[in-house]
PDB file of N, CA and C in Angstrom:
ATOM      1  N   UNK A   1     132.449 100.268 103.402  1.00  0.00           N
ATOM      2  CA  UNK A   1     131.157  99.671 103.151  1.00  0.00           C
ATOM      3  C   UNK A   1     130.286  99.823 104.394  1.00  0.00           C
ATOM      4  N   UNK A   2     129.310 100.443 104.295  1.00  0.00           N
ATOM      5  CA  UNK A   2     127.990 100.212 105.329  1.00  0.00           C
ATOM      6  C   UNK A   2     127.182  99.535 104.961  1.00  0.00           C
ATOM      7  N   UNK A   3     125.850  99.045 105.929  1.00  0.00           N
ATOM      8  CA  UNK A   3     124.968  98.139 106.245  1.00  0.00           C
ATOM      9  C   UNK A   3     123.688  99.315 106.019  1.00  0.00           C
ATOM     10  N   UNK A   4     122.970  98.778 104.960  1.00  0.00           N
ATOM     11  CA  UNK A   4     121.679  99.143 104.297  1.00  0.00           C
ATOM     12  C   UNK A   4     120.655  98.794 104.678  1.00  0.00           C
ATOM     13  N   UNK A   5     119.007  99.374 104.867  1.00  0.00           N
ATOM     14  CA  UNK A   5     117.734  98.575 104.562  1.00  0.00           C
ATOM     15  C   UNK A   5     116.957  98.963 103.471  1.00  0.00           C
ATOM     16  N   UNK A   6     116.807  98.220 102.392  1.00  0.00           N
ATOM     17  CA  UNK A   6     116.084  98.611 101.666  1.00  0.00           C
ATOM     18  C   UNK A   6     115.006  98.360 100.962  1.00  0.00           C
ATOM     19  N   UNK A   7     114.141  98.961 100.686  1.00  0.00           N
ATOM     20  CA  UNK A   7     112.485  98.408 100.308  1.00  0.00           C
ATOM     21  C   UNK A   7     112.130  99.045  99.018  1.00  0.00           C
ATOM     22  N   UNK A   8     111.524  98.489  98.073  1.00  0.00           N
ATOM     23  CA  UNK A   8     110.799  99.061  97.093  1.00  0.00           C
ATOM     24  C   UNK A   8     109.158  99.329  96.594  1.00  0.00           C
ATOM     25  N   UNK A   9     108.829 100.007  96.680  1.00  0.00           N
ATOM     26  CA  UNK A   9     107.241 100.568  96.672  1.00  0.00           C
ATOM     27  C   UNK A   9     106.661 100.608  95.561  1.00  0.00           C
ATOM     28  N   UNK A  10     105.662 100.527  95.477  1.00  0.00           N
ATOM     29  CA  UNK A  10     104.870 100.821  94.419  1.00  0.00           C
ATOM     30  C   UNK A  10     103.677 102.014  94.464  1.00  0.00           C
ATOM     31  N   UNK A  11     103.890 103.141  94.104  1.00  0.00           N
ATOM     32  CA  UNK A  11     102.913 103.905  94.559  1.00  0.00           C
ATOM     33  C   UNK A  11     102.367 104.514  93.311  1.00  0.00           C
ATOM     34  N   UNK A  12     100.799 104.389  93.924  1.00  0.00           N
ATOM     35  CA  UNK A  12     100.163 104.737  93.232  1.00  0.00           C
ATOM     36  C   UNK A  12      99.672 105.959  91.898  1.00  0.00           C
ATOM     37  N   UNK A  13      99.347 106.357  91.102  1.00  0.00           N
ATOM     38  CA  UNK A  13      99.014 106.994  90.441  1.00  0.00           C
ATOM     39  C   UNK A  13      98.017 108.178  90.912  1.00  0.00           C
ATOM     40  N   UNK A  14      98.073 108.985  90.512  1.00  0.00           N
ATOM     41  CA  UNK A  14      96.935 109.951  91.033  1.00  0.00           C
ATOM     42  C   UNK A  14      95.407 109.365  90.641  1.00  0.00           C
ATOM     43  N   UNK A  15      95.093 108.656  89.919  1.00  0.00           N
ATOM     44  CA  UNK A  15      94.169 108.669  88.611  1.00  0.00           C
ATOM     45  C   UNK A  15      93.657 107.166  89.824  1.00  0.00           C
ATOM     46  N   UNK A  16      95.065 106.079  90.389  1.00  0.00           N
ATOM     47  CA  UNK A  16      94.529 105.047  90.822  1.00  0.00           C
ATOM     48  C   UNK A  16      94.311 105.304  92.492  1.00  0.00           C
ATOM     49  N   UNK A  17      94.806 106.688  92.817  1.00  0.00           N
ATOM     50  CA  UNK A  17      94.510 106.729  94.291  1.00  0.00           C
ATOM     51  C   UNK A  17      93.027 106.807  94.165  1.00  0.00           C
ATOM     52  N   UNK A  18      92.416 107.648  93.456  1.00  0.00           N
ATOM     53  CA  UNK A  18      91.278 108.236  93.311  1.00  0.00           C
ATOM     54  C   UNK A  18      90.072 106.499  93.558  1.00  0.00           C
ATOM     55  N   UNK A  19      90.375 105.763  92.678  1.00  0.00           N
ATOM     56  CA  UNK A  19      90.073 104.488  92.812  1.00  0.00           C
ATOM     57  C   UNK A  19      89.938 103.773  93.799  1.00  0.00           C
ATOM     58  N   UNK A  20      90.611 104.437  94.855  1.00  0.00           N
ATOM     59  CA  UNK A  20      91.052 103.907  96.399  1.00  0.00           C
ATOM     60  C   UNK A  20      92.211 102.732  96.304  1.00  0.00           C
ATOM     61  N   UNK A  21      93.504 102.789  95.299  1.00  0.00           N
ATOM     62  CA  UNK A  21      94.404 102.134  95.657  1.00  0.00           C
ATOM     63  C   UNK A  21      95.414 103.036  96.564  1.00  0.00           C
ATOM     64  N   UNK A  22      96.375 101.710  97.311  1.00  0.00           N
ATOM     65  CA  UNK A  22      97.219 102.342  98.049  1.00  0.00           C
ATOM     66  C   UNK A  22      98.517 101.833  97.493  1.00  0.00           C
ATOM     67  N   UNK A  23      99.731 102.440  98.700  1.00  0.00           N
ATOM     68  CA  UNK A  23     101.004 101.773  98.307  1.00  0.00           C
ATOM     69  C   UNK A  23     101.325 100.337  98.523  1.00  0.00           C
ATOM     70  N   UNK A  24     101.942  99.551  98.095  1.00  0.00           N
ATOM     71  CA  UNK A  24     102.221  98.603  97.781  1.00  0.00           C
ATOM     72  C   UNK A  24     103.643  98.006  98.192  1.00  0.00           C
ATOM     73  N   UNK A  25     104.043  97.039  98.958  1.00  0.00           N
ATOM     74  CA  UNK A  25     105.359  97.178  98.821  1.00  0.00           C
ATOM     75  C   UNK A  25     105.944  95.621  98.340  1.00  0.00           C
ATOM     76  N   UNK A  26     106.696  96.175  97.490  1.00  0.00           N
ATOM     77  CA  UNK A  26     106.984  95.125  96.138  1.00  0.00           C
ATOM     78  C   UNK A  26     108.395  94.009  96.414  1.00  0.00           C
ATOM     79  N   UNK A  27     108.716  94.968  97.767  1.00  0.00           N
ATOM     80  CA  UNK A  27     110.245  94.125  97.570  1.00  0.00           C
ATOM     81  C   UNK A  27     110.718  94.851  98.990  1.00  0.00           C
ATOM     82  N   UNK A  28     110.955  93.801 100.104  1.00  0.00           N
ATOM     83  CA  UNK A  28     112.255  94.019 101.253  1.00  0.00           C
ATOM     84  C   UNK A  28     110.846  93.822 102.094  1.00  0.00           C
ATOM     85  N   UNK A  29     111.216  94.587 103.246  1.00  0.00           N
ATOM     86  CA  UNK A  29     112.726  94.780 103.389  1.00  0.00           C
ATOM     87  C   UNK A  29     113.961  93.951 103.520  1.00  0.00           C
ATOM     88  N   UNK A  30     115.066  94.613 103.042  1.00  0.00           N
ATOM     89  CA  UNK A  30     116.276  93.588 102.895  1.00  0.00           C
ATOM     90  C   UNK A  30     117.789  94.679 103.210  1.00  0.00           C
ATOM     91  N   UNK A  31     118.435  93.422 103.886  1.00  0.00           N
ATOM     92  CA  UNK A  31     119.795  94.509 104.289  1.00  0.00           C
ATOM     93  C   UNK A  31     120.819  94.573 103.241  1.00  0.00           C
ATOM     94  N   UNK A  32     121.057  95.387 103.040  1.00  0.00           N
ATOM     95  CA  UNK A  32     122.758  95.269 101.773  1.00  0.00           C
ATOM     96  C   UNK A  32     123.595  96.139 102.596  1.00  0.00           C
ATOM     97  N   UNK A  33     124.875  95.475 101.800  1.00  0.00           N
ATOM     98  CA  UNK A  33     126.066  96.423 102.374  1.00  0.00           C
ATOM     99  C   UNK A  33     126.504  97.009 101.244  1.00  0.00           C
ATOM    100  N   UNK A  34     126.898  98.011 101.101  1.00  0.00           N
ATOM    101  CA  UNK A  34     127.124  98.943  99.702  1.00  0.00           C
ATOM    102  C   UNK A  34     127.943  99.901 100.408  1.00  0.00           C
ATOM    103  N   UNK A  35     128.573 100.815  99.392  1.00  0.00           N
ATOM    104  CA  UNK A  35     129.346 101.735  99.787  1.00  0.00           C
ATOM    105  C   UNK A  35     128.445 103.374 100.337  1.00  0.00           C
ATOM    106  N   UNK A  36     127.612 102.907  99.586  1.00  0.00           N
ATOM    107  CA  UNK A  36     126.323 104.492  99.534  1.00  0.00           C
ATOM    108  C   UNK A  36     124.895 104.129  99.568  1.00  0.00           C
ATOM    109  N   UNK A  37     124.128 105.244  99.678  1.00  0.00           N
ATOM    110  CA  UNK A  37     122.587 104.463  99.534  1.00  0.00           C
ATOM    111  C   UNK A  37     122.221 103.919  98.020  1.00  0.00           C
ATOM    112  N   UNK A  38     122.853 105.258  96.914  1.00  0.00           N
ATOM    113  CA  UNK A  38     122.569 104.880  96.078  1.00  0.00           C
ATOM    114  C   UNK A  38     123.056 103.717  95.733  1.00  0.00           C
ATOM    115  N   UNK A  39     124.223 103.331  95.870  1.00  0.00           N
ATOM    116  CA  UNK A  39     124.928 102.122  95.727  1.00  0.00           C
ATOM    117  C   UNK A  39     123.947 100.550  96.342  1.00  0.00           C
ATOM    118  N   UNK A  40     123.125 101.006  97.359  1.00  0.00           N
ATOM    119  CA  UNK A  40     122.367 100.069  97.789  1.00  0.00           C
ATOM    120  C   UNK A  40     121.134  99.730  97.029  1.00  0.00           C
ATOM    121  N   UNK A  41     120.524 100.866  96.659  1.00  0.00           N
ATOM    122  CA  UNK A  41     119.388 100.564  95.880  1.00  0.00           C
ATOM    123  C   UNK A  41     119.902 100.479  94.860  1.00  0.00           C
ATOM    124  N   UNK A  42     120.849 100.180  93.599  1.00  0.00           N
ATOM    125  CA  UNK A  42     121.038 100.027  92.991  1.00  0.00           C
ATOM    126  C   UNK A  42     121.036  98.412  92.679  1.00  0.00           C
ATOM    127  N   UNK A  43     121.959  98.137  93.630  1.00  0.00           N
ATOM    128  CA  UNK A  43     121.975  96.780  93.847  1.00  0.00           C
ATOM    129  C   UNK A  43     120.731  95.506  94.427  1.00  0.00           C
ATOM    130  N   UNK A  44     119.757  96.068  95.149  1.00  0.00           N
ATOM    131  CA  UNK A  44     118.545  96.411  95.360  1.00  0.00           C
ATOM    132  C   UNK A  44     117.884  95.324  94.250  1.00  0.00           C
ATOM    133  N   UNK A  45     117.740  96.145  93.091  1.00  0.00           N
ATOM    134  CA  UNK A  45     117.475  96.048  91.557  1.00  0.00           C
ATOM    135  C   UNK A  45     118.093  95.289  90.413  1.00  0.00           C
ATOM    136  N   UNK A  46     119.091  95.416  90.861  1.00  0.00           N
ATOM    137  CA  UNK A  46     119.933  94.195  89.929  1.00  0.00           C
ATOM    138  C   UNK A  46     120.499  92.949  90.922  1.00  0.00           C
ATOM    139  N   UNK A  47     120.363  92.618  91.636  1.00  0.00           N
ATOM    140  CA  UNK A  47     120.233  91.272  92.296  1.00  0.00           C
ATOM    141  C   UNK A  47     118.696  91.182  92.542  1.00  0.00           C
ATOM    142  N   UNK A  48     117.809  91.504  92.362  1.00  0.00           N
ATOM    143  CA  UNK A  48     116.334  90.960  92.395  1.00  0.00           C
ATOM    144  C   UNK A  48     115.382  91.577  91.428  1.00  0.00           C
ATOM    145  N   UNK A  49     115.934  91.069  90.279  1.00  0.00           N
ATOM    146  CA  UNK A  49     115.431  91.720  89.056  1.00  0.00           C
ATOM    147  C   UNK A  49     113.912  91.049  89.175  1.00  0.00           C
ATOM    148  N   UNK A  50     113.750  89.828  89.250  1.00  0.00           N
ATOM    149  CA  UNK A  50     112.302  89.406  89.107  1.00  0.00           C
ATOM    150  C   UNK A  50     111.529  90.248  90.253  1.00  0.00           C
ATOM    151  N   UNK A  51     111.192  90.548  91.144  1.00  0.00           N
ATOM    152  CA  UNK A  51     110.360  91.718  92.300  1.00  0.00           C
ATOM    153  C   UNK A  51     110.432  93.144  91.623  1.00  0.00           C
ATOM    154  N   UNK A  52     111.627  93.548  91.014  1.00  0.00           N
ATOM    155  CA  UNK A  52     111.769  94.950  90.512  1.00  0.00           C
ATOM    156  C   UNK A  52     111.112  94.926  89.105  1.00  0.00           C
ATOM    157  N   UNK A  53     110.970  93.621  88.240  1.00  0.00           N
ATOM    158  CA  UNK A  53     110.037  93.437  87.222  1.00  0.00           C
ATOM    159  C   UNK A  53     108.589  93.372  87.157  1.00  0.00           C
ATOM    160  N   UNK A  54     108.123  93.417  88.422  1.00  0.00           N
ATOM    161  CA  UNK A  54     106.645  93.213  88.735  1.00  0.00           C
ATOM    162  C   UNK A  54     105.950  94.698  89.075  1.00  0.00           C
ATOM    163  N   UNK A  55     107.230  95.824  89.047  1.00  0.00           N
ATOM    164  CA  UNK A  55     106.891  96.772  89.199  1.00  0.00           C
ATOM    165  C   UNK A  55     107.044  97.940  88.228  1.00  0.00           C
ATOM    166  N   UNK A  56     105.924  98.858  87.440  1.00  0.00           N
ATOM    167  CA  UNK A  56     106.098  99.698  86.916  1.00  0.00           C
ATOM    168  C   UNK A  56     106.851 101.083  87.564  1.00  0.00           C
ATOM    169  N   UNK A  57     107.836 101.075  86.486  1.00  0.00           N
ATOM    170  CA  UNK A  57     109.204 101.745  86.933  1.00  0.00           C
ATOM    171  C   UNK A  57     108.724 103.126  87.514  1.00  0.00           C
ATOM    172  N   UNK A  58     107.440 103.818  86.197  1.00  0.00           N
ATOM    173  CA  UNK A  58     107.097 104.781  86.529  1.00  0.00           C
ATOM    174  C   UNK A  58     106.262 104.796  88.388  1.00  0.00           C
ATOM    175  N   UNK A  59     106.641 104.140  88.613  1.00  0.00           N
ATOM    176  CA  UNK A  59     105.161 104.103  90.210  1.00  0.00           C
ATOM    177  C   UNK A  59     105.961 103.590  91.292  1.00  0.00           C
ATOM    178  N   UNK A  60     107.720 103.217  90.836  1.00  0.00           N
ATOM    179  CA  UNK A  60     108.315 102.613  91.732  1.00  0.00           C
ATOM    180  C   UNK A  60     109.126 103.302  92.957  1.00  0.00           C
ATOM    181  N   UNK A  61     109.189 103.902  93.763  1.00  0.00           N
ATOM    182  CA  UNK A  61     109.946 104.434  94.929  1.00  0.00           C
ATOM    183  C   UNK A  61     111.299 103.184  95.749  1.00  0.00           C
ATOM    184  N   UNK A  62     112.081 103.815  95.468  1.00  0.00           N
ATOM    185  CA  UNK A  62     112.850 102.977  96.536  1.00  0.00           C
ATOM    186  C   UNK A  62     113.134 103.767  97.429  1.00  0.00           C
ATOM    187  N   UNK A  63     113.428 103.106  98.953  1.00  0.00           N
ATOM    188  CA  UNK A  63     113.595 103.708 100.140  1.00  0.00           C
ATOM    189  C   UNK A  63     114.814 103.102 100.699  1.00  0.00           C
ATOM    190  N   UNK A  64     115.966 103.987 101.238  1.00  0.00           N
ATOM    191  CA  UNK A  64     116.998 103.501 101.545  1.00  0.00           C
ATOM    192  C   UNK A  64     117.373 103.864 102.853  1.00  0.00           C
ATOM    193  N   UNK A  65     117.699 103.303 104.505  1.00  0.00           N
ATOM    194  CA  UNK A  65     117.809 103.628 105.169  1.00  0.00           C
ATOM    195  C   UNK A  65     119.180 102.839 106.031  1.00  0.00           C
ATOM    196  N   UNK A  66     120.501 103.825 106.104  1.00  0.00           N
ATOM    197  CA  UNK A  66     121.377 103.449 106.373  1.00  0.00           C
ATOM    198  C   UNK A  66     121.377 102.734 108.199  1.00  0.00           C
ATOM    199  N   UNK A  67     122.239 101.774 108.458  1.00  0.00           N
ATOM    200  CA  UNK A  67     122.602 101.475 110.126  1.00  0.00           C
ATOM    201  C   UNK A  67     123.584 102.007 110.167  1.00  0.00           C
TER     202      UNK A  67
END
């Protein structure tokens, strides 16, 4: 198991950059320990389902950066 940071984004649309929105960040940063990154952002998402619900899936980026 390693030690995770992970954040979830919200980025914009082409259609809403144009609008002058930017990225957004919806969730973290937060540390997990997981076996993998994916394993981190996974978990990410299903232990903080309400923050990952506020975000349209299509616009969502997660960012995973191992210690």
């Amino acid at each position: 198991m390693s030690l995770f940071e992970v954040v979830i984004l919200e980025v914009p649309s082409k259609k809403d950059k144009e609008k002058g929105d930017t990225e957004r960040l919806a969730f973290g940063p937060k540390f997990i320990i997981a076996g993998d990154s994916q394993s981190a952002a996974i978990r990410a998402i299903l232990e903080n389902p309400a923050e990952a619900a506020e975000v349209d899936k299509d616009k969502m980026q997660i960012l995973v950066r191992p210690f």
